[in-house]
C-alpha atoms as a PDB file:
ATOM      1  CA  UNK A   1       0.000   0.000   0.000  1.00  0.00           C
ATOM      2  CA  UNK A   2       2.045   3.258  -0.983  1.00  0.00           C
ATOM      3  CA  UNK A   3       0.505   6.996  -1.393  1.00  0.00           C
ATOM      4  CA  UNK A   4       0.618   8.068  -5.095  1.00  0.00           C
ATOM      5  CA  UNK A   5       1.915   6.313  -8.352  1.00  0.00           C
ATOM      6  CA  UNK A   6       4.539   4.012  -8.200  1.00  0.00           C
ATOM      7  CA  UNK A   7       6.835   3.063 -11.336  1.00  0.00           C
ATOM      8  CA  UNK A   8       5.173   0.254 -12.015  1.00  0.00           C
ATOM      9  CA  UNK A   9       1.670   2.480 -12.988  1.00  0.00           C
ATOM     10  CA  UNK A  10       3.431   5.500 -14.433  1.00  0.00           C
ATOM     11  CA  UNK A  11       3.379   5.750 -17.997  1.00  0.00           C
ATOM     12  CA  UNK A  12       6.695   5.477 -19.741  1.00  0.00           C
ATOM     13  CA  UNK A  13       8.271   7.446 -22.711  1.00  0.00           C
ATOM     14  CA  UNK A  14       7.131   7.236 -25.754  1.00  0.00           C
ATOM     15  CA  UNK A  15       4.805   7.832 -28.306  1.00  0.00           C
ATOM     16  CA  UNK A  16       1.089   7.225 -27.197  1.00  0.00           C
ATOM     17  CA  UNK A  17       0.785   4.590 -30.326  1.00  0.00           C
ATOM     18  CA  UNK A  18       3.775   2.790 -28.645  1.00  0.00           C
ATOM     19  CA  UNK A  19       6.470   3.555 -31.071  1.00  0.00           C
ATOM     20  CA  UNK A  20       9.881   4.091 -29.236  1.00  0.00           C
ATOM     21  CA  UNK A  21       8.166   3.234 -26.188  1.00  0.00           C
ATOM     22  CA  UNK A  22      10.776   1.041 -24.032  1.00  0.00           C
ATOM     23  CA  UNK A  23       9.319  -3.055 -23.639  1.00  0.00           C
ATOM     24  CA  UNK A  24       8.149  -3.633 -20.035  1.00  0.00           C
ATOM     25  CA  UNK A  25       9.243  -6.789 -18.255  1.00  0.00           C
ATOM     26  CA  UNK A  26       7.730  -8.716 -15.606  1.00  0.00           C
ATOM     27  CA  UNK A  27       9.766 -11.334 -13.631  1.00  0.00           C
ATOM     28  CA  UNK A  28       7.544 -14.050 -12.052  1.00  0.00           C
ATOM     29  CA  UNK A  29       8.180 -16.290  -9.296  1.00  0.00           C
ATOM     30  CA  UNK A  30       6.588 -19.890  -8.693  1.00  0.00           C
ATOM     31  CA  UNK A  31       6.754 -22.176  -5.274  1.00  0.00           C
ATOM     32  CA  UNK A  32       7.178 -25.437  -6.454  1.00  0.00           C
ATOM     33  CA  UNK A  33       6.927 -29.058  -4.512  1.00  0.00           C
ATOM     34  CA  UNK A  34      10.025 -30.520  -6.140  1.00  0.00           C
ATOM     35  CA  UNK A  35      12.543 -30.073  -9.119  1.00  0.00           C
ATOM     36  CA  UNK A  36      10.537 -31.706 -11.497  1.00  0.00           C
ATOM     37  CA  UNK A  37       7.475 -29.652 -10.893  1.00  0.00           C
ATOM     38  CA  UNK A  38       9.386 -26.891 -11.182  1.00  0.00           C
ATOM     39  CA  UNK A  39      11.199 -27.935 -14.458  1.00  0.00           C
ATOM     40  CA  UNK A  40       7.529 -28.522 -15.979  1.00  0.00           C
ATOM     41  CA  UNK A  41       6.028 -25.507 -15.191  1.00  0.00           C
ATOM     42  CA  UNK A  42       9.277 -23.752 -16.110  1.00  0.00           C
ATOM     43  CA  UNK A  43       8.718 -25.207 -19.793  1.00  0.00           C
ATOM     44  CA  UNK A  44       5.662 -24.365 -20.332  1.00  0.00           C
ATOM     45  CA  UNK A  45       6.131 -20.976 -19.285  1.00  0.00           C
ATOM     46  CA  UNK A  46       8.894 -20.574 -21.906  1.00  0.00           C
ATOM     47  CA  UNK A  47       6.561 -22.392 -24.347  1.00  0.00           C
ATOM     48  CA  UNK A  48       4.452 -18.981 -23.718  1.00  0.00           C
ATOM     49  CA  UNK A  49       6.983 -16.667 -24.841  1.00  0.00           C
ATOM     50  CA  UNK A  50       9.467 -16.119 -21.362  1.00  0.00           C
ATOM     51  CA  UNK A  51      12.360 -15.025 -22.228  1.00  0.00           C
ATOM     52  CA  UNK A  52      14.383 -16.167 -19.576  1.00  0.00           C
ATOM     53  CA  UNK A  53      13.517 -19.201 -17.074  1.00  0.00           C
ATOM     54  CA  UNK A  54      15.512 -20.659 -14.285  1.00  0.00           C
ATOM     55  CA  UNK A  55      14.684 -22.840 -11.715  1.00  0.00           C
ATOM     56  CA  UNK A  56      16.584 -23.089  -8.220  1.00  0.00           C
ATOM     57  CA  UNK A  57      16.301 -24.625  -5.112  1.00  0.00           C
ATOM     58  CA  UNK A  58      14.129 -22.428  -2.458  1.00  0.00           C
ATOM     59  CA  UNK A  59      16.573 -19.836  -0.893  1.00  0.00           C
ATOM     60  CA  UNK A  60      19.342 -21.647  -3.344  1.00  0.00           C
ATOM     61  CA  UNK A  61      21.603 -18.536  -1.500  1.00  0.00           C
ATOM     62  CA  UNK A  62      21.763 -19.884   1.726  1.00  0.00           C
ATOM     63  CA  UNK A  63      23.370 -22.954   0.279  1.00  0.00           C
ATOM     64  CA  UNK A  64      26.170 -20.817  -1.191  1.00  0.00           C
ATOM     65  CA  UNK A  65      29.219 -20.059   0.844  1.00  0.00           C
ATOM     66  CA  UNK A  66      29.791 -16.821  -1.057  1.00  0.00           C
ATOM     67  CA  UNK A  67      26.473 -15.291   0.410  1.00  0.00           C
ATOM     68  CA  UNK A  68      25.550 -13.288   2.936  1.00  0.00           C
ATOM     69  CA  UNK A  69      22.798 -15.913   3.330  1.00  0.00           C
ATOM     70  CA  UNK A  70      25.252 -18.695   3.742  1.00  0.00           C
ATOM     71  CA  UNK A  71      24.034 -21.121   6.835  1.00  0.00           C
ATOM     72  CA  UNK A  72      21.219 -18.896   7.765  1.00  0.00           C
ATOM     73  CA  UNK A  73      17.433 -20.247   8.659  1.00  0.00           C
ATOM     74  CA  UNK A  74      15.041 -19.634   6.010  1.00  0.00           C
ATOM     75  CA  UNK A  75      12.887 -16.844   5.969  1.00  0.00           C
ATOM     76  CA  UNK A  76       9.808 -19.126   5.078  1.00  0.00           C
ATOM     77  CA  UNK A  77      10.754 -22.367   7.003  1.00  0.00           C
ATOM     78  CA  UNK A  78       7.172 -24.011   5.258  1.00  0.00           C
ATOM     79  CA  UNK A  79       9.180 -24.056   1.755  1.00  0.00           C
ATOM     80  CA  UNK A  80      12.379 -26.115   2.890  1.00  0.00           C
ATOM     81  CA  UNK A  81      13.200 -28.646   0.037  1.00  0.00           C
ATOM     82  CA  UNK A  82      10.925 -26.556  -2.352  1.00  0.00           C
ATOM     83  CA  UNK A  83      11.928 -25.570  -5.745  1.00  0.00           C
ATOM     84  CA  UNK A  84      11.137 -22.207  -6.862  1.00  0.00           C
ATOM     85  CA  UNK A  85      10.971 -21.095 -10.832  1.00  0.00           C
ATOM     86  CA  UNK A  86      12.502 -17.317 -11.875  1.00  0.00           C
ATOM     87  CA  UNK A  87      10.603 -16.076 -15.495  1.00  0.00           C
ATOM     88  CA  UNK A  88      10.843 -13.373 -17.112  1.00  0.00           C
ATOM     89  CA  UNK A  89       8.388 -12.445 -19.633  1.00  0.00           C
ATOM     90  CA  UNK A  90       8.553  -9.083 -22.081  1.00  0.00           C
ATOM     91  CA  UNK A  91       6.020  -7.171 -23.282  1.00  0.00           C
ATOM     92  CA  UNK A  92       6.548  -4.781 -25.966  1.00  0.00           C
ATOM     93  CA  UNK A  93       5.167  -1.876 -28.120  1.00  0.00           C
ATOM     94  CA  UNK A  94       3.172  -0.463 -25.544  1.00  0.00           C
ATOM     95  CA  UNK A  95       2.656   1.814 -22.773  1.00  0.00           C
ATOM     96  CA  UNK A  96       2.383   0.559 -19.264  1.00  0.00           C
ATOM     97  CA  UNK A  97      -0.959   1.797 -18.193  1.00  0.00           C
ATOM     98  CA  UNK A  98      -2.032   0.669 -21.361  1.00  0.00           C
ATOM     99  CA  UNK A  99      -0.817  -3.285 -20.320  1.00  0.00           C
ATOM    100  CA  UNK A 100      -3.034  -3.450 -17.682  1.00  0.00           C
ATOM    101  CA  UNK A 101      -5.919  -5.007 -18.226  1.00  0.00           C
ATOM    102  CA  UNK A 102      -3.978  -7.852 -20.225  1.00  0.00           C
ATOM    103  CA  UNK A 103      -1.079  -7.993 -17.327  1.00  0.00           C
ATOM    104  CA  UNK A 104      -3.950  -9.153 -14.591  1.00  0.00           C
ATOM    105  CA  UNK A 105      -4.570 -12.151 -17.228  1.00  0.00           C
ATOM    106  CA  UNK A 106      -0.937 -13.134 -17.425  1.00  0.00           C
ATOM    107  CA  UNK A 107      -1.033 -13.021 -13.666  1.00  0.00           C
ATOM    108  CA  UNK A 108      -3.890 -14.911 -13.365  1.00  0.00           C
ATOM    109  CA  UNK A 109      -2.533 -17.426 -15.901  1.00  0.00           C
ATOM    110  CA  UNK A 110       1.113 -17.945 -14.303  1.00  0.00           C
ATOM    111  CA  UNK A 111      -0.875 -18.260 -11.294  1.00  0.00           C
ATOM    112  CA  UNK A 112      -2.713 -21.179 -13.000  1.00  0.00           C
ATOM    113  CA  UNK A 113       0.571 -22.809 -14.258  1.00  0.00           C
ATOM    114  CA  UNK A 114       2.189 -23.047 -10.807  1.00  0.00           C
ATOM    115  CA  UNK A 115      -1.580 -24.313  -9.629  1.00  0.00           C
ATOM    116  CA  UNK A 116      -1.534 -26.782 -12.655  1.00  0.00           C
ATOM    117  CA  UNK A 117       1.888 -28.509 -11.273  1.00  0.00           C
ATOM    118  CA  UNK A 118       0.755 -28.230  -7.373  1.00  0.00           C
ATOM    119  CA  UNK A 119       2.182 -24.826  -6.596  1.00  0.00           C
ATOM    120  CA  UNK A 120       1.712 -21.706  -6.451  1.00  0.00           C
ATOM    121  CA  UNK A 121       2.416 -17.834  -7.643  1.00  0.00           C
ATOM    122  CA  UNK A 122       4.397 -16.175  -5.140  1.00  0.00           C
ATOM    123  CA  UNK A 123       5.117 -12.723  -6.633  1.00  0.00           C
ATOM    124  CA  UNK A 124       6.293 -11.066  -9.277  1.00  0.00           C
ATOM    125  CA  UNK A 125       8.148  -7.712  -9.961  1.00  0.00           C
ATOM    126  CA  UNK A 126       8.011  -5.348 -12.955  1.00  0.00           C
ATOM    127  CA  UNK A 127       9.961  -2.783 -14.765  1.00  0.00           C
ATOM    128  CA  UNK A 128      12.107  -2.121 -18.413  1.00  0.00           C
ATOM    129  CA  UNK A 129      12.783  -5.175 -19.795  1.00  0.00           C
ATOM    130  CA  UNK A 130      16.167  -3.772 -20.639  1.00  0.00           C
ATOM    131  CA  UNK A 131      16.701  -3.589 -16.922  1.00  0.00           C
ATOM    132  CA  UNK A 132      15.072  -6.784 -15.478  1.00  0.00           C
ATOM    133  CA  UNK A 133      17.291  -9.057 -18.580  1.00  0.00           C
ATOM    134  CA  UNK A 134      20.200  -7.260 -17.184  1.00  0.00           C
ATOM    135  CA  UNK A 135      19.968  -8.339 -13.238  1.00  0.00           C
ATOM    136  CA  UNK A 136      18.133 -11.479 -13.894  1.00  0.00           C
ATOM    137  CA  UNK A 137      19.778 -14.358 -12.226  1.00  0.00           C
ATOM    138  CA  UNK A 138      21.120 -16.672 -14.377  1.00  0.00           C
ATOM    139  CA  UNK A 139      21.820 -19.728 -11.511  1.00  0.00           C
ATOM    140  CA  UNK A 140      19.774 -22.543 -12.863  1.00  0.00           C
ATOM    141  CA  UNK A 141      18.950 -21.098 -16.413  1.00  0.00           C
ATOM    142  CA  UNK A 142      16.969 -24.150 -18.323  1.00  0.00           C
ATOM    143  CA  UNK A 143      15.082 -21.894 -20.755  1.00  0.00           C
ATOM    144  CA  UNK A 144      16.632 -19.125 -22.464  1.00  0.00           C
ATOM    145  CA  UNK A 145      14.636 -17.443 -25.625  1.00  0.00           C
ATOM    146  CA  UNK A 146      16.773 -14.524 -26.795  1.00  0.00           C
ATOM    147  CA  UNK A 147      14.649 -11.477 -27.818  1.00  0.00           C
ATOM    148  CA  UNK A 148      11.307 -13.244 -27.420  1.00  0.00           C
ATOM    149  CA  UNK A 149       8.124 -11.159 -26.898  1.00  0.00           C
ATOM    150  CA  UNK A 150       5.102 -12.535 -25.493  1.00  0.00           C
ATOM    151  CA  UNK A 151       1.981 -12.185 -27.968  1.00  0.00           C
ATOM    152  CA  UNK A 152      -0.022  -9.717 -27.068  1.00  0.00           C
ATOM    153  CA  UNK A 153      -3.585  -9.628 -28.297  1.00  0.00           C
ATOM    154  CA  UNK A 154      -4.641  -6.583 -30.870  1.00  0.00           C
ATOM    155  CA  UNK A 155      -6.473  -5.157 -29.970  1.00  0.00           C
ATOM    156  CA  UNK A 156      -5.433  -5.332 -26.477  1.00  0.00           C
ATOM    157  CA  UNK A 157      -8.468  -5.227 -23.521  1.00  0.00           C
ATOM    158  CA  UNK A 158      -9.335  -2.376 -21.559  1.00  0.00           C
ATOM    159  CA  UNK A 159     -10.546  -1.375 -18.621  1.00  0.00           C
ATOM    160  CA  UNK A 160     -14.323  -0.082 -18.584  1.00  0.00           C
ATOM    161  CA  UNK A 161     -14.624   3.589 -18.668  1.00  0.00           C
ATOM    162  CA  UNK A 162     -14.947   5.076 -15.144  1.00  0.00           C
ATOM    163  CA  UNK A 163     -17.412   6.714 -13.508  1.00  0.00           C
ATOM    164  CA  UNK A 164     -18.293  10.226 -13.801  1.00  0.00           C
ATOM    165  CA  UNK A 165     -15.847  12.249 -11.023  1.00  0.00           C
ATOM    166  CA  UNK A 166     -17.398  13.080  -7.812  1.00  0.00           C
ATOM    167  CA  UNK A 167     -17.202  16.784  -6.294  1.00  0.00           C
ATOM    168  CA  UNK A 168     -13.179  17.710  -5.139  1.00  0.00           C
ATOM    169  CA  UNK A 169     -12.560  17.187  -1.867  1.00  0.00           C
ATOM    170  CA  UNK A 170     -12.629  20.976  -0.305  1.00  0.00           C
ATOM    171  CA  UNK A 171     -10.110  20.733   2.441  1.00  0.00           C
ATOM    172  CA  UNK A 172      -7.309  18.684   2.173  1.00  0.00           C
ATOM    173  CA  UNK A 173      -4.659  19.954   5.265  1.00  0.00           C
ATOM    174  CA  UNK A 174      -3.052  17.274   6.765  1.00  0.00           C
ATOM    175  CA  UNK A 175      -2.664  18.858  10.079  1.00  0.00           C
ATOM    176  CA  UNK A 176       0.059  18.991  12.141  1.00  0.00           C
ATOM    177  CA  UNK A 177       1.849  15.387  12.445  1.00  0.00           C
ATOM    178  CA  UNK A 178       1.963  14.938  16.416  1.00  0.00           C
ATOM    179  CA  UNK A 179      -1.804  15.820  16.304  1.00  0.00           C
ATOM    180  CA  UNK A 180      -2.449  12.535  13.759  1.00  0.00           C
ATOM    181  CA  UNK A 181       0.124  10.691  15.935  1.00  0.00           C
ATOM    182  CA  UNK A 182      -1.715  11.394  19.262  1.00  0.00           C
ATOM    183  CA  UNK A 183      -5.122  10.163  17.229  1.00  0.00           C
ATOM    184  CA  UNK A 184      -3.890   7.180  15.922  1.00  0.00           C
ATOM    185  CA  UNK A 185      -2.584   6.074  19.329  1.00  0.00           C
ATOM    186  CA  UNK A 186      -5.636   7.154  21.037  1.00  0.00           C
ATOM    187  CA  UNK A 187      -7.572   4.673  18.925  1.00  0.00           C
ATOM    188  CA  UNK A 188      -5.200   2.030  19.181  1.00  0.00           C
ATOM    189  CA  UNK A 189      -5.621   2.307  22.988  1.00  0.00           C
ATOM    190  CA  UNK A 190      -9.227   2.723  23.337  1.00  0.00           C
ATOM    191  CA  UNK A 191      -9.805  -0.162  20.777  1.00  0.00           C
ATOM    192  CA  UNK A 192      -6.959  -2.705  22.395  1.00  0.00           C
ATOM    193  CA  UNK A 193      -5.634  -1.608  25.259  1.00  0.00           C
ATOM    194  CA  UNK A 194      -2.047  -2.376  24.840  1.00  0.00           C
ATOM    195  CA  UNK A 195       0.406  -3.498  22.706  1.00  0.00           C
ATOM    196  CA  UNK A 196       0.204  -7.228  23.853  1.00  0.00           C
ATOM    197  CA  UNK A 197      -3.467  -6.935  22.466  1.00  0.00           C
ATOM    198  CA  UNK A 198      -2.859  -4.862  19.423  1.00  0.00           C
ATOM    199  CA  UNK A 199      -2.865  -6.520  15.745  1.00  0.00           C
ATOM    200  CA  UNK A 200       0.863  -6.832  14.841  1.00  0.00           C
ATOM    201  CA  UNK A 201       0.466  -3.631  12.272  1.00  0.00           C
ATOM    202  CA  UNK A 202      -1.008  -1.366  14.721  1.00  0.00           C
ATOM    203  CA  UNK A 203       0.749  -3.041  18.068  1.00  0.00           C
ATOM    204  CA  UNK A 204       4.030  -0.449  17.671  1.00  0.00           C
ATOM    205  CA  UNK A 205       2.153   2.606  18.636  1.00  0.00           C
ATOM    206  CA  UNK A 206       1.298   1.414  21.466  1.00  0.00           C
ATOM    207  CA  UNK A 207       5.180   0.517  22.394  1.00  0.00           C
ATOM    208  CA  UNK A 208       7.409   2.802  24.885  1.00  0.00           C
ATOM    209  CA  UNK A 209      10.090   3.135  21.818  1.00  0.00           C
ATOM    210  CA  UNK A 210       7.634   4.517  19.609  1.00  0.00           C
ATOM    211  CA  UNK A 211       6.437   7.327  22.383  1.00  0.00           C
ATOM    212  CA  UNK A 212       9.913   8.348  22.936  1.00  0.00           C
ATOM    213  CA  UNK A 213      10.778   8.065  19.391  1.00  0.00           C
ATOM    214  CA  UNK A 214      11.638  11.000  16.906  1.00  0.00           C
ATOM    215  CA  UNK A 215       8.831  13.262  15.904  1.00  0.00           C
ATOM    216  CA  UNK A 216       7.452  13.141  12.455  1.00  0.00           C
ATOM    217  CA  UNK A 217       8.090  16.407  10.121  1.00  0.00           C
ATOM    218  CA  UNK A 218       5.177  15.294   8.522  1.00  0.00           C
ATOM    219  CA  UNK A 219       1.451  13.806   8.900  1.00  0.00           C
ATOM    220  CA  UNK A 220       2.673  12.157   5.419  1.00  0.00           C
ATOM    221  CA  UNK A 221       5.431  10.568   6.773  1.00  0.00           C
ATOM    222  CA  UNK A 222       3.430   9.554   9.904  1.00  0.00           C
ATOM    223  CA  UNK A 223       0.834   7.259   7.323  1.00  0.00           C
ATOM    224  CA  UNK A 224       3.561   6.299   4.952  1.00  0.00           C
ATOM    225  CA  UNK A 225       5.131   4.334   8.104  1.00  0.00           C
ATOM    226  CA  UNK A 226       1.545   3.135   9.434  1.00  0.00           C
ATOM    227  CA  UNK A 227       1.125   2.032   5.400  1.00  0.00           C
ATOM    228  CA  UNK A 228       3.404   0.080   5.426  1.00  0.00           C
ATOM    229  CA  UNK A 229       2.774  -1.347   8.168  1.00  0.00           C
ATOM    230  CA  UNK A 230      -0.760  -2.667   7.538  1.00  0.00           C
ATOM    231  CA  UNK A 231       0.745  -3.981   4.253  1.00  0.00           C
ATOM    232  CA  UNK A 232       4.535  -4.194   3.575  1.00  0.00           C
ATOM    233  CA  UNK A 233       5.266  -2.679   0.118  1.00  0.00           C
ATOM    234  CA  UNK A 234       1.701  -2.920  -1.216  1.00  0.00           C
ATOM    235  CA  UNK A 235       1.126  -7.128   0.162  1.00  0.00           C
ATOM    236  CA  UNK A 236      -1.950  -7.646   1.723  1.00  0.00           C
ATOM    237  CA  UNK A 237      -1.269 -10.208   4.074  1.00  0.00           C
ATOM    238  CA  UNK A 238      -3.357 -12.106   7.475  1.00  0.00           C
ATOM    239  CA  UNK A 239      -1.887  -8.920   9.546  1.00  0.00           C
ATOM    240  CA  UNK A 240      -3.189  -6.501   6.952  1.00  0.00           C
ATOM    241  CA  UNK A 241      -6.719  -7.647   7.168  1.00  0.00           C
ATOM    242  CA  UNK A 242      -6.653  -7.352  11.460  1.00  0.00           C
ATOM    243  CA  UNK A 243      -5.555  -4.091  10.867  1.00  0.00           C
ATOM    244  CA  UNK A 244      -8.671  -2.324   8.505  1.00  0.00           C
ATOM    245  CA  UNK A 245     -10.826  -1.915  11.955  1.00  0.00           C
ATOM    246  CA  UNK A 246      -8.284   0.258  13.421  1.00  0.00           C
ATOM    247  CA  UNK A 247      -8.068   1.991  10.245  1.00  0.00           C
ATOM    248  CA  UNK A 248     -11.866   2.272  10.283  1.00  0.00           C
ATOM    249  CA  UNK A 249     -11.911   4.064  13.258  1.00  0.00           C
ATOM    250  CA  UNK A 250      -9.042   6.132  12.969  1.00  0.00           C
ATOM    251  CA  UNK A 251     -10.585   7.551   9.956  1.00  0.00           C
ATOM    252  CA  UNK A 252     -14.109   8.087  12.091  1.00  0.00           C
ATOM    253  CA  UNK A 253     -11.364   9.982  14.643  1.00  0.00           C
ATOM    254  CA  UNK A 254     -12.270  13.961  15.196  1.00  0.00           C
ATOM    255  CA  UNK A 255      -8.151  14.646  15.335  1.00  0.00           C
ATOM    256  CA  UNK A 256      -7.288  13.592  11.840  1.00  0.00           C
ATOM    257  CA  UNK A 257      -7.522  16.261   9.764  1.00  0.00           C
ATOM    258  CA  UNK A 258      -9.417  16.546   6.620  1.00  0.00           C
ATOM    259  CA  UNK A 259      -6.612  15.797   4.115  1.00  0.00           C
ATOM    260  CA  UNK A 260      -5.373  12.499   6.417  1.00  0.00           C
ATOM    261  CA  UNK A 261      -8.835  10.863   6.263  1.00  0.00           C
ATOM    262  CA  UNK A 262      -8.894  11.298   2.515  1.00  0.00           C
ATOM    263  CA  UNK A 263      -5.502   9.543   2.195  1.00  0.00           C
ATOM    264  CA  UNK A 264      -6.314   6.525   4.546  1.00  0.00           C
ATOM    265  CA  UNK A 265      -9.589   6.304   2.349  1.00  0.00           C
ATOM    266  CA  UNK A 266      -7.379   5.763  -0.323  1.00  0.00           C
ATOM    267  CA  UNK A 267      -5.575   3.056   1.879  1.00  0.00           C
ATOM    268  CA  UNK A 268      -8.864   1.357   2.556  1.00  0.00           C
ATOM    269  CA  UNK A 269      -9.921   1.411  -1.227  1.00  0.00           C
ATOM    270  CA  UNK A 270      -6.738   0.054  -2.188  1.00  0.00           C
ATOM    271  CA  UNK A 271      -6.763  -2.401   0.138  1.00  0.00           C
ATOM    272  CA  UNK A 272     -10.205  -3.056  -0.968  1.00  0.00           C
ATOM    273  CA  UNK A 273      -9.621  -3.520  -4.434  1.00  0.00           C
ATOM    274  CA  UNK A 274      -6.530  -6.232  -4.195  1.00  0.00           C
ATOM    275  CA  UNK A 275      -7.822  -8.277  -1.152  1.00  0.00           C
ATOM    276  CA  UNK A 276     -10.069 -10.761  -3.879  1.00  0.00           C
ATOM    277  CA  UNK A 277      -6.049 -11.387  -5.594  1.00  0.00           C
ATOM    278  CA  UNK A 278      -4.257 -11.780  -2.191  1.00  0.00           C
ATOM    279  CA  UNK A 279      -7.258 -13.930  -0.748  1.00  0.00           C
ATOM    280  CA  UNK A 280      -6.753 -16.359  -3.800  1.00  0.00           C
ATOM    281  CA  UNK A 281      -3.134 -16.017  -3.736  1.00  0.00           C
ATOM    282  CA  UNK A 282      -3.275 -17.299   0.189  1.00  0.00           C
ATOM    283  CA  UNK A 283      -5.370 -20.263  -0.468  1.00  0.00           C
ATOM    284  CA  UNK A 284      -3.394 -20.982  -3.535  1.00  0.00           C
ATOM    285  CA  UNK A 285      -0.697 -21.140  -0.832  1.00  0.00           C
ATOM    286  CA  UNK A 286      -2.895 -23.124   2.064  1.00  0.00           C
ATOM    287  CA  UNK A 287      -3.891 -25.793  -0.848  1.00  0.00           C
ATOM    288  CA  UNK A 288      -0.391 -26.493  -1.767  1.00  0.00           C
ATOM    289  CA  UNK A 289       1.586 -26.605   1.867  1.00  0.00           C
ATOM    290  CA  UNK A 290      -1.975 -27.517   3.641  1.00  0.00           C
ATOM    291  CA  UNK A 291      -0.886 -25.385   6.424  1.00  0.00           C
ATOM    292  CA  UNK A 292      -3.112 -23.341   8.777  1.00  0.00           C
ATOM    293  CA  UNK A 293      -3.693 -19.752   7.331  1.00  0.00           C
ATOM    294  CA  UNK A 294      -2.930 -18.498  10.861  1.00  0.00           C
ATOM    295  CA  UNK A 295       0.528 -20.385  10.160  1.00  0.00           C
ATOM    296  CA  UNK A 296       0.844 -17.514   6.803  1.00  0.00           C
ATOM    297  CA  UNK A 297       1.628 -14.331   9.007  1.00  0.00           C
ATOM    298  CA  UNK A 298       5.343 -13.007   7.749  1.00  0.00           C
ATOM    299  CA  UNK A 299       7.921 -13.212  10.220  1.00  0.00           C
ATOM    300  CA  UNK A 300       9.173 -10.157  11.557  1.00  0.00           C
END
């Protein structure tokens, strides 16, 4: 969950018909049971047009004595002895925004691929293709398609038109920041008490580090932090969802100022509109360990 237009939504350089306009990349990444689930579904992703596909042993680094990683515990203990695949697909001719629609069907179809071979999807990062080819990972390369392009359809789909605009919001002062601050650990108290009781994205302000902490310069900076938070670079996760009733009523709070309620109600619409992907993404996930979803929370 970030505040404004990341890279990944921001329309690149180029003509609008997408001449000179730089191919985007996307770099997907599949949890696999074993090596040869891995090696199937990294075939048949190359079959679709990846350019580059490798396929490595889950956290492969801490097996290598040259890494920082090197004899450390896993960060996700349930995928010991799983295989995960690295792909990198291009997509060219066209702006970003314009991509959209058709990107949320390739996701939806790798997603279906790691599904197909008992796995699942468990990211994916974007950006120039130029870039991503560059810093991909070559360690366990089994597919490599030099200059392929994934077909795109023509025309390509698009979003429906939206709605007419509502009225502008009149007021949009954030406030001072140690006013929000006060508010948003008012609410955390009234609603839980303490930080033993708090959600694990809302327990902080509640802890004697945070009071005595430095002060914000900004209320921005204040909800950037308490963003990310709720979810860690845009993931909606189990903690994310125990956090929107705090978020609820902090944005029902008399101290936050006009302009902070209108950006939490862009948290909570944002949050809104990609729970339905990270609530398939999680069973996805459940199905293939059959683990406990409580067992899903990231470790800290």
């Amino acid at each position: 969950m970030t505040h404004g237009s990341g890279d990944a939504l921001r329309p690149l350089a180029g003509a609008a018909d997408g001449r000179g306009t730089p191919a985007w990349g996307v770099q997907y990444t599949l949890s696999l049971p074993d090596e040869t689930a891995a090696r199937a579904a990294a075939a048949e992703l190359s079959g679709a047009g990846h350019r580059l596909t490798a396929v490595r042993v889950h956290d492969h680094f801490r097996f290598d004595p040259s890494s920082f990683w090197y004899g450390r515990p896993s960060m996700d203990p349930g995928l010991e002895g799983w295989w995960q695949v690295f792909s990198l697909a291009v997509y060219g001719g066209h702006e970003r925004l314009a991509l959209e629609p058709f990107l949320r069907s390739e996701r939806i179809r790798v997603a279906r691929v790691a599904r197909a071979h008992g796995g699942f999807q468990q990211g994916y990062s974007e950006g120039h293709a130029t870039t991503l080819e560059r810093v991909f990972v070559r360690d366990g390369l089994v597919h490599e398609r030099a200059g392929a392009d994934v077909a795109l359809p023509s025309p390509l789909p698009e979003d429906p038109a939206p709605p007419p605009a509502g009225p502008p919001w009149k007021n949009r002062e954030t406030g001072e920041p140690a006013t929000l601050v006060r508010a948003a650990v008012a609410v955390a108290e009234r609603m839980y008490g303490s930080a033993e009781g708090a959600p694990d994205a809302v327990g902080w302000l509640l802890d004697e580090e945070f009071a005595f902490g430095e002060p914000y310069e900004t209320a921005d900076e204040f909800l950037g932090e308490l963003a990310d938070a709720v979810a860690h670079q845009g993931t909606c996760s189990v903690a994310t969802a125990e956090a929107v009733p705090f978020l609820m009523e902090l944005v029902r709070d008399d101290g936050v100022a006009p302009g902070c309620r209108l950006i939490l109600l862009g948290d909570l619409l944002r949050l809104a509109a990609s729970g339905p992907a990270t609530a398939v993404s999680l069973a996805d996930r459940v199905t293939a360990l059959g683990v406990p979803l409580r067992s899903l929370r990231p470790s800290t």
